[in-house]
Protein backbone atom coordinates (compact mmCIF):
# COMPACT_ATOMS: atom_id res chain seq x y z
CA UNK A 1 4.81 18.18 14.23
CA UNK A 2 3.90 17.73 17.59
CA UNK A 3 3.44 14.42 19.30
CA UNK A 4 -0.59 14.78 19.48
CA UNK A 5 -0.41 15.40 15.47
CA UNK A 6 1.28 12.10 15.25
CA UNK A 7 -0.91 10.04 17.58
CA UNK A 8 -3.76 11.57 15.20
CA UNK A 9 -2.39 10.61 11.82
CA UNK A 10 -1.72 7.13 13.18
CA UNK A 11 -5.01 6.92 14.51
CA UNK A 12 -6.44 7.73 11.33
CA UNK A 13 -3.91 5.51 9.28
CA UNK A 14 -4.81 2.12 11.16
CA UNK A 15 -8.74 2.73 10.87
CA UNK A 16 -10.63 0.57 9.69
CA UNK A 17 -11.85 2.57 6.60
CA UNK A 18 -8.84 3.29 5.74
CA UNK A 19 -7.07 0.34 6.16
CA UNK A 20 -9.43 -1.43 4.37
CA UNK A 21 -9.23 1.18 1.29
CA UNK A 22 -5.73 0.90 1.34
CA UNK A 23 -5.50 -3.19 1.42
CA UNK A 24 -8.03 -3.26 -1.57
CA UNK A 25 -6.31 -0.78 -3.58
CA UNK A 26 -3.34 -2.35 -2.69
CA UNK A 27 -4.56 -6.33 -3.87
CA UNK A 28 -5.40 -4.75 -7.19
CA UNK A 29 -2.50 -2.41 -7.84
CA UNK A 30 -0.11 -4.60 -6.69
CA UNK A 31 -1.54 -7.57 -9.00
CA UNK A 32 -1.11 -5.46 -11.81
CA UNK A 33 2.55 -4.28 -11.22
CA UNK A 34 3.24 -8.25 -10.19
CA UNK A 35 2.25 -9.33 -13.57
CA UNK A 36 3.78 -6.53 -15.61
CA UNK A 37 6.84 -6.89 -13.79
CA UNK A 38 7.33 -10.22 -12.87
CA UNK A 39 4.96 -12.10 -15.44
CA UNK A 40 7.63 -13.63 -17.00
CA UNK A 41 9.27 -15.09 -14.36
CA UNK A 42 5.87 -16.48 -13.39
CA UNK A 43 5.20 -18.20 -16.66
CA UNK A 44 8.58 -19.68 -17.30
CA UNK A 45 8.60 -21.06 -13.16
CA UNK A 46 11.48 -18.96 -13.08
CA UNK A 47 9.82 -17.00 -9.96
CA UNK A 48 13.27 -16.35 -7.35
CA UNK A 49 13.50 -15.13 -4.08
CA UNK A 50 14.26 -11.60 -5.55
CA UNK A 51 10.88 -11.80 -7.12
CA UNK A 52 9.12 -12.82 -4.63
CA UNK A 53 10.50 -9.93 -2.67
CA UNK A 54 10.10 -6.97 -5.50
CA UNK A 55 6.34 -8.97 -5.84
CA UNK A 56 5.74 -8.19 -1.79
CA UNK A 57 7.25 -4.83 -2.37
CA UNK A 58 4.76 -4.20 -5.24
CA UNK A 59 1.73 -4.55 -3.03
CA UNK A 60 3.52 -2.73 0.10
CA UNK A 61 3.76 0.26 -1.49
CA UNK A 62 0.46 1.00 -2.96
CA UNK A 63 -0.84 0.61 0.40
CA UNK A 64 1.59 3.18 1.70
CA UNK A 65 0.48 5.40 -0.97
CA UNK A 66 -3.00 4.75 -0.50
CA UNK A 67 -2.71 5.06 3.46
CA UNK A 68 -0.67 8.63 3.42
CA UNK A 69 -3.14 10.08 0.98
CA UNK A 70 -6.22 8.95 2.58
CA UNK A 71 -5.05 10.48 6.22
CA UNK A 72 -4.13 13.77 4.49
CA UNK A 73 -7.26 14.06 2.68
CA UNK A 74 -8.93 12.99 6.13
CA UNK A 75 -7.15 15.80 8.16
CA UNK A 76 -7.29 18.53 5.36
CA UNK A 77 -11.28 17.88 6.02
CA UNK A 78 -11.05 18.41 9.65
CA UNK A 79 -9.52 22.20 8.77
């Protein structure tokens, strides 16, 4: 991949549309996993710093997902 191809995907991956796409998507995916995983924790006040680190983790990487997918779909568009 040449340098140009990577100035493109990042310029497509910090847009606004898709930035915002991924941080909503994120908010409501990682909510989900947060409570299924960590719900427990949360109700009994047992919430630790490894929680609170998988729980960060939880939203970070829906929005990864969300942001790779949404600049591939962009650039398969393109042709």
């Amino acid at each position: 991949m040449s340098q140009s191809r990577y100035v493109e995907w990042f310029g497509i991956a910090v847009s606004p549309r898709v930035m915002r796409r991924s941080a909503c998507y994120a908010i409501v995916v990682g909510s989900l996993l947060i409570l299924i995983n960590h719900g427990a924790c949360i109700l009994d006040e047992m919430y630790t710093p490894e929680c609170f680190l998988q729980s960060i983790l939880s939203v970070i990487v829906p929005y990864i997902v969300v942001t790779v997918s949404s600049v591939q779909a962009t650039i398969s568009s393109q042709g």
